[in-house]
N, C-alpha and C. Protein backbone atom coordinates (compact mmCIF):
# COMPACT_ATOMS: atom_id res chain seq x y z
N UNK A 1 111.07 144.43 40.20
CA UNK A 1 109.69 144.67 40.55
C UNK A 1 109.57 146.09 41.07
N UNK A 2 108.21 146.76 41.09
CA UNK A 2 108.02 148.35 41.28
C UNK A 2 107.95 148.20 42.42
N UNK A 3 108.36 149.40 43.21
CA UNK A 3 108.13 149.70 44.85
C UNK A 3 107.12 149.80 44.59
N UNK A 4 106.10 149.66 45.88
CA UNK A 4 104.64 149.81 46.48
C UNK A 4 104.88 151.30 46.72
N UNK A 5 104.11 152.25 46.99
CA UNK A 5 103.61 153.45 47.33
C UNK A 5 103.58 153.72 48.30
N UNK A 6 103.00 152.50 49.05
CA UNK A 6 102.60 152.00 50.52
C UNK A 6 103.58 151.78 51.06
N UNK A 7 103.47 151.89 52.74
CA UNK A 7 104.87 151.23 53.42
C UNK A 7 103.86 150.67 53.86
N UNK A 8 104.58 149.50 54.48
CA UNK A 8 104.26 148.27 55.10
C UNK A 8 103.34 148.13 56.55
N UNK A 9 103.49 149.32 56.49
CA UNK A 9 102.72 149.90 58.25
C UNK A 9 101.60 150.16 57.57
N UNK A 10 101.16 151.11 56.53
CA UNK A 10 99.86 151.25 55.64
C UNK A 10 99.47 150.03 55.33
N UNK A 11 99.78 149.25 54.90
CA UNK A 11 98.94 147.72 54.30
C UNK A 11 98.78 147.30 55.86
N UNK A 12 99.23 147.52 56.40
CA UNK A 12 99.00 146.30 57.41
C UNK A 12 97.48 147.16 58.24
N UNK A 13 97.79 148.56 57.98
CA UNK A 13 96.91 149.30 58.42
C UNK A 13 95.07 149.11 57.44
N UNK A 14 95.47 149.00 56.44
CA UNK A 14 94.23 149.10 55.15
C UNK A 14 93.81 147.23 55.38
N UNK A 15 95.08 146.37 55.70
CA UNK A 15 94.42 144.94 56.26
C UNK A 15 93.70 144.60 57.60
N UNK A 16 93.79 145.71 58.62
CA UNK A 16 93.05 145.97 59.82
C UNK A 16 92.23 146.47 59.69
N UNK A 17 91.98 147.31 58.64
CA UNK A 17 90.52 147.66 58.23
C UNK A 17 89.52 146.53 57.99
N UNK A 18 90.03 145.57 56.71
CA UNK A 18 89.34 144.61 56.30
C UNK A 18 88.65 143.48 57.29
N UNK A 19 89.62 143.54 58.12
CA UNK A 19 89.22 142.69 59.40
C UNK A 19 88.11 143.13 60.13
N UNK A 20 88.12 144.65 60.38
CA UNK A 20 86.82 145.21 61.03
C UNK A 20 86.18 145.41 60.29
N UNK A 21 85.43 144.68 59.01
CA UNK A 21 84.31 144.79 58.57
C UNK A 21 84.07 145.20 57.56
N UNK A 22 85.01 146.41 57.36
CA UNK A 22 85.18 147.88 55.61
C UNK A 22 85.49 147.12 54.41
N UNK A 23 84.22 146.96 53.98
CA UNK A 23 84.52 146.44 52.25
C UNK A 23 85.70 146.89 51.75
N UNK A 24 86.66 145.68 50.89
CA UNK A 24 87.61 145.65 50.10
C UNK A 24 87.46 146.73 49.06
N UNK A 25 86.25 146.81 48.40
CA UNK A 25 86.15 147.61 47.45
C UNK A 25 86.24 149.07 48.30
N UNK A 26 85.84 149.31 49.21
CA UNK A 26 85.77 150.28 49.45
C UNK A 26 87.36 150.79 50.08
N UNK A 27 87.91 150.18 50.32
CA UNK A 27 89.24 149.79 51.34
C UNK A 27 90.28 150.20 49.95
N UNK A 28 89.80 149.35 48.71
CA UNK A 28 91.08 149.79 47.13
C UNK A 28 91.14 150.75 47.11
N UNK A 29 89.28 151.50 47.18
CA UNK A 29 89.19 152.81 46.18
C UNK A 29 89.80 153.88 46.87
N UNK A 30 89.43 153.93 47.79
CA UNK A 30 90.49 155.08 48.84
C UNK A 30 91.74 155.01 49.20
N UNK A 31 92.38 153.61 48.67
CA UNK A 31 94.19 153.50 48.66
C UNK A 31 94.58 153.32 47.21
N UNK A 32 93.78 153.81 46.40
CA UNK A 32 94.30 153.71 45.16
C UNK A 32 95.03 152.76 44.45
N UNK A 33 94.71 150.99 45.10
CA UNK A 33 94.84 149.74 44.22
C UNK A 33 93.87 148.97 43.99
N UNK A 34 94.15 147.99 43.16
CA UNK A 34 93.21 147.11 42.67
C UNK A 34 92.57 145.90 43.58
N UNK A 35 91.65 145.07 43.47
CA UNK A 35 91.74 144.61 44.49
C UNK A 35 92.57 143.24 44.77
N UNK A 36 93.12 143.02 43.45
CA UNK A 36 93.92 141.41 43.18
C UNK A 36 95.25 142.14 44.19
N UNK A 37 95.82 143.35 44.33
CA UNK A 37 97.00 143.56 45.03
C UNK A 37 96.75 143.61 46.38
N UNK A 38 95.57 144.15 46.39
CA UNK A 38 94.59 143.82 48.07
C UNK A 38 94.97 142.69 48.59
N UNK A 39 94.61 141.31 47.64
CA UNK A 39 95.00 140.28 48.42
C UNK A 39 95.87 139.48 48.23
N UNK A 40 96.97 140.12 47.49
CA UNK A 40 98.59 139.77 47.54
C UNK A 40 99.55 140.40 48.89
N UNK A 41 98.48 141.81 49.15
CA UNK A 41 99.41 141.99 50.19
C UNK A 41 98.67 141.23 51.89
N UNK A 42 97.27 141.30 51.52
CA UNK A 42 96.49 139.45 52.67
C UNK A 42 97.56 138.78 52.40
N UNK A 43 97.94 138.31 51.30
CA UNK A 43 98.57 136.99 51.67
C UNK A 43 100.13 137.31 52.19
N UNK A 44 100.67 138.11 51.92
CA UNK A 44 101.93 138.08 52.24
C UNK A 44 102.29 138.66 53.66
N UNK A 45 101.30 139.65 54.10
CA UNK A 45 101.13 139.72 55.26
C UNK A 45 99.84 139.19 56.41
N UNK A 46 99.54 138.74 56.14
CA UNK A 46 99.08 138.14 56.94
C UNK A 46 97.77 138.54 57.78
N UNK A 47 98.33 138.10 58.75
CA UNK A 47 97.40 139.08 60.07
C UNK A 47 98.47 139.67 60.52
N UNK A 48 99.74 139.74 60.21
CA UNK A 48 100.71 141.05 61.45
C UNK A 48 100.07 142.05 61.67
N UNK A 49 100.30 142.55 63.03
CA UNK A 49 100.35 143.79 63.30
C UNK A 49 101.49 144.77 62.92
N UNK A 50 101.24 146.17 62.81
CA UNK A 50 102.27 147.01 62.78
C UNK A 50 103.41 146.85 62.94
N UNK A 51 102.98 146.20 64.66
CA UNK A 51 104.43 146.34 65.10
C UNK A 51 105.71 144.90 64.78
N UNK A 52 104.63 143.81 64.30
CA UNK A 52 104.99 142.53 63.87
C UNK A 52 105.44 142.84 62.09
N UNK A 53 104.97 143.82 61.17
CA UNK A 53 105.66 144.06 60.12
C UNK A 53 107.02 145.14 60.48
N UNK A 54 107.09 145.88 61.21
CA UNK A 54 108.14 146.48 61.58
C UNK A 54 109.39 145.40 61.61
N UNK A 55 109.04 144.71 62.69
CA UNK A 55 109.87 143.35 62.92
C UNK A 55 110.57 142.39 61.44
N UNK A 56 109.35 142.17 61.08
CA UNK A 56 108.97 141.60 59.67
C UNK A 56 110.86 142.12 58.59
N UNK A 57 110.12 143.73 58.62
CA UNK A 57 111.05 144.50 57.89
C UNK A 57 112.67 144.32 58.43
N UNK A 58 112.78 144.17 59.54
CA UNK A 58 113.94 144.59 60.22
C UNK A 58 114.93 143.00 59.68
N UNK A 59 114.06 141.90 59.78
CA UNK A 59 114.63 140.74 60.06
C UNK A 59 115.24 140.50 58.23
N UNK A 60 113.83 140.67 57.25
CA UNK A 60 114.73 140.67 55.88
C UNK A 60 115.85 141.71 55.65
N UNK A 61 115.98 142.92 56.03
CA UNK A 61 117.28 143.48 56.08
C UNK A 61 118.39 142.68 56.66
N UNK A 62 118.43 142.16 57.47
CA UNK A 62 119.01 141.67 58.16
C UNK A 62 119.56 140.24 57.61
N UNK A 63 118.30 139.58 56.70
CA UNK A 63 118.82 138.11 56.01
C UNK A 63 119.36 138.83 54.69
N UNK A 64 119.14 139.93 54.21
CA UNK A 64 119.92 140.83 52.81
C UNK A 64 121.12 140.20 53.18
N UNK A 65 121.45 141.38 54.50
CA UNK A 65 123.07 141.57 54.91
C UNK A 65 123.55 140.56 54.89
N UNK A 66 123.37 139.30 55.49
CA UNK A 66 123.56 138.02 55.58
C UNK A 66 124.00 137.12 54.42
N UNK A 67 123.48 137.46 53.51
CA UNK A 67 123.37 136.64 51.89
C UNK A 67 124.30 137.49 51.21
N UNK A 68 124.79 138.77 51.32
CA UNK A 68 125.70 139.57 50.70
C UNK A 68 126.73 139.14 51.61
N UNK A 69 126.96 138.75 52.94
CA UNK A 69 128.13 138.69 53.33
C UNK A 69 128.79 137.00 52.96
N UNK A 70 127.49 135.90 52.64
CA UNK A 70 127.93 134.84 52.27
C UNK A 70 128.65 134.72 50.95
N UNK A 71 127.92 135.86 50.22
CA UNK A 71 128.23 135.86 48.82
C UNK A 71 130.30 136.44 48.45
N UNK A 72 130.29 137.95 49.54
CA UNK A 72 131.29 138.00 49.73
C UNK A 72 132.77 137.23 49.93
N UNK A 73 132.11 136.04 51.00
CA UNK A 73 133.16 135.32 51.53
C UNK A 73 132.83 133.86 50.42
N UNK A 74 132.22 133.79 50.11
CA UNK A 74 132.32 132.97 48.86
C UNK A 74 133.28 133.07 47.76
N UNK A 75 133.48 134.41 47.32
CA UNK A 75 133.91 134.80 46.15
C UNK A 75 135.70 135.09 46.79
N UNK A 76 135.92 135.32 47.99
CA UNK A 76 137.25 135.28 48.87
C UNK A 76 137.64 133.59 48.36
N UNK A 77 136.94 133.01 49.18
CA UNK A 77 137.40 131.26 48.78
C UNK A 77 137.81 131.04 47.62
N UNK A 78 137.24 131.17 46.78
CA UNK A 78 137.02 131.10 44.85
C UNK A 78 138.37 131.73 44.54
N UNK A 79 139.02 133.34 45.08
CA UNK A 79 139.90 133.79 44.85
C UNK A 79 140.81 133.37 45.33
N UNK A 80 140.96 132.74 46.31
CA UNK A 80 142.61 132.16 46.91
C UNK A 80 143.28 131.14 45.79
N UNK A 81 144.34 131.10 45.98
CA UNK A 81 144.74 129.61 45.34
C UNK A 81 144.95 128.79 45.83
N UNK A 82 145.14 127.72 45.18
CA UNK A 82 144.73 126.57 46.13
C UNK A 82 146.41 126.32 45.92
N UNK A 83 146.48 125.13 46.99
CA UNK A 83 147.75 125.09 47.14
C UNK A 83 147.80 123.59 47.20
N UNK A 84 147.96 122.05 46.34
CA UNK A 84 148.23 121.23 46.60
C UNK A 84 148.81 120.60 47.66
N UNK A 85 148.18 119.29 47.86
CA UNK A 85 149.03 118.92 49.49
C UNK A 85 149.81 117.62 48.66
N UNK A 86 151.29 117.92 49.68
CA UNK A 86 151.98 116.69 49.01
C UNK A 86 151.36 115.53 49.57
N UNK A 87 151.59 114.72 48.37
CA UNK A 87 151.18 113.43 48.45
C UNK A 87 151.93 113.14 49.77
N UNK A 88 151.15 111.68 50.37
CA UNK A 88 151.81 110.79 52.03
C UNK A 88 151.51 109.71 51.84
N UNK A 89 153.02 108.77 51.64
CA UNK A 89 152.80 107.78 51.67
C UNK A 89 152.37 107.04 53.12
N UNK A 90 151.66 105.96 52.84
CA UNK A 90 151.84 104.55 53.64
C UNK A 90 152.40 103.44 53.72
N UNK A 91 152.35 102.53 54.75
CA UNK A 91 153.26 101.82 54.34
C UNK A 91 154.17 101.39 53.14
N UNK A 92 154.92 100.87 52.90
CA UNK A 92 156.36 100.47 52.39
C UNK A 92 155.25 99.90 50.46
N UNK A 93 155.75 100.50 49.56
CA UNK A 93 154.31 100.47 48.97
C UNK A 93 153.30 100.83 48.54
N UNK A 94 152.85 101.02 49.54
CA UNK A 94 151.42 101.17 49.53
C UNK A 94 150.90 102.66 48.80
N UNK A 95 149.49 102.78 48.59
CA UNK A 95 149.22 104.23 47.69
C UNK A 95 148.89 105.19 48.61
N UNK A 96 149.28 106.17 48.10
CA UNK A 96 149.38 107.77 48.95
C UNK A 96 148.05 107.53 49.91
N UNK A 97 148.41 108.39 50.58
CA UNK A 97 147.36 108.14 52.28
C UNK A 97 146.39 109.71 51.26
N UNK A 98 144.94 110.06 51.04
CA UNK A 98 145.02 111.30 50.87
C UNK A 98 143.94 111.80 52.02
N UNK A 99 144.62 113.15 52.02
CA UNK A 99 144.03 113.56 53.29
C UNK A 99 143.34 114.57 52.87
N UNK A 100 141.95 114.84 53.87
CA UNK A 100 140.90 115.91 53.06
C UNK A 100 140.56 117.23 54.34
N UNK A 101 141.20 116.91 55.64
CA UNK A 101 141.06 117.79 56.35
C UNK A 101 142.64 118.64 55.85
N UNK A 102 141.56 120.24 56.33
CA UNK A 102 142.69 121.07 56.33
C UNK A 102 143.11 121.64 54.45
N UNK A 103 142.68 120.67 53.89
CA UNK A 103 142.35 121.40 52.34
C UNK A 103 141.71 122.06 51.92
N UNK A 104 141.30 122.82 51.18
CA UNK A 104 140.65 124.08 50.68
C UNK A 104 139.29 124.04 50.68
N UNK A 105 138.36 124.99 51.53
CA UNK A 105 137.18 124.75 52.28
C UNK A 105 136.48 124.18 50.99
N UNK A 106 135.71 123.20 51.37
CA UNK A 106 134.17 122.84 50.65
C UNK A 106 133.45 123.59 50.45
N UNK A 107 132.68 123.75 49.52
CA UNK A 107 131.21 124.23 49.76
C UNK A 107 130.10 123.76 48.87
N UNK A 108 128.93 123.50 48.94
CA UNK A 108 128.16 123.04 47.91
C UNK A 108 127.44 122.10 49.00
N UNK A 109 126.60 121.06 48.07
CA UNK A 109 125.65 120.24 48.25
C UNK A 109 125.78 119.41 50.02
N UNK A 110 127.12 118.37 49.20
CA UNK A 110 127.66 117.60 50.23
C UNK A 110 129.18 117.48 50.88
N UNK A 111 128.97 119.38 51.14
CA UNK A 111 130.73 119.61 52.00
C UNK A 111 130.70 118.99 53.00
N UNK A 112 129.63 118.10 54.30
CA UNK A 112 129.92 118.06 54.67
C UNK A 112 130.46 116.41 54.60
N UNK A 113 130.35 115.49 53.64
CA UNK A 113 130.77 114.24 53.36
C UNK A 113 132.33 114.63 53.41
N UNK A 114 132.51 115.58 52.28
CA UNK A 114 133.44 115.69 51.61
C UNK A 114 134.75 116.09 52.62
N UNK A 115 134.44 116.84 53.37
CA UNK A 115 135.20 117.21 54.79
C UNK A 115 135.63 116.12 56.01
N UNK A 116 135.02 114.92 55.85
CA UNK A 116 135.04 114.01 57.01
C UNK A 116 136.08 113.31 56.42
N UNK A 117 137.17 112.72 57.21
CA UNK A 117 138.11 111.65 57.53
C UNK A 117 137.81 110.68 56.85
């Protein structure tokens, strides 16, 4: 998708306009968009203030970093090898005990079934 022109402090600024009263049309023609993007950026921002899209900005950087570092340590797991656990028996007989703690991390839907005793 194209960068906006605008930073996020401007829309929020050209949406504080709208609030005090200044026709949309008049509000596009002097920021040079249409008015359907007018109220894509209403909807996506909201009523924040400035200083609440500042925030806004800071926190999706912040869930970026987050999702690149899951992705990272995802692709670590994926790369190890796995290392079979010897089978343990039970009683005299009986079929291998199998054990799921301590084996090669889960991840997905229902790791955490899959992890329990």
């Amino acid at each position: 998708m194209r960068r906006s022109l605008h930073t996020d402090e401007e829309i929020a600024f050209l949406l504080g306009e709208a609030e005090r009263g200044i026709p949309i049309a008049a509000i596009c023609a002097s920021a040079h968009v249409s008015p359907g993007t007018f109220y894509r950026w209403r909807r996506r921002l909201g009523g924040l203030k400035p200083a609440g899209v500042a925030r806004l900005d800071q926190v999706e950087r912040e869930n970026a970093d987050l999702r690149a570092e899951v992705q990272r340590l995802r692709a670590a797991l994926l790369v190890q090898p796995s290392r079979p656990e010897p089978a343990r028996t039970g009683p005299a007989g009986a079929r291998p005990v199998l054990r799921h703690r301590g084996a090669e991390a889960c991840v997905g839907r229902f790791a955490f079934v899959r992890s329990a005793n």
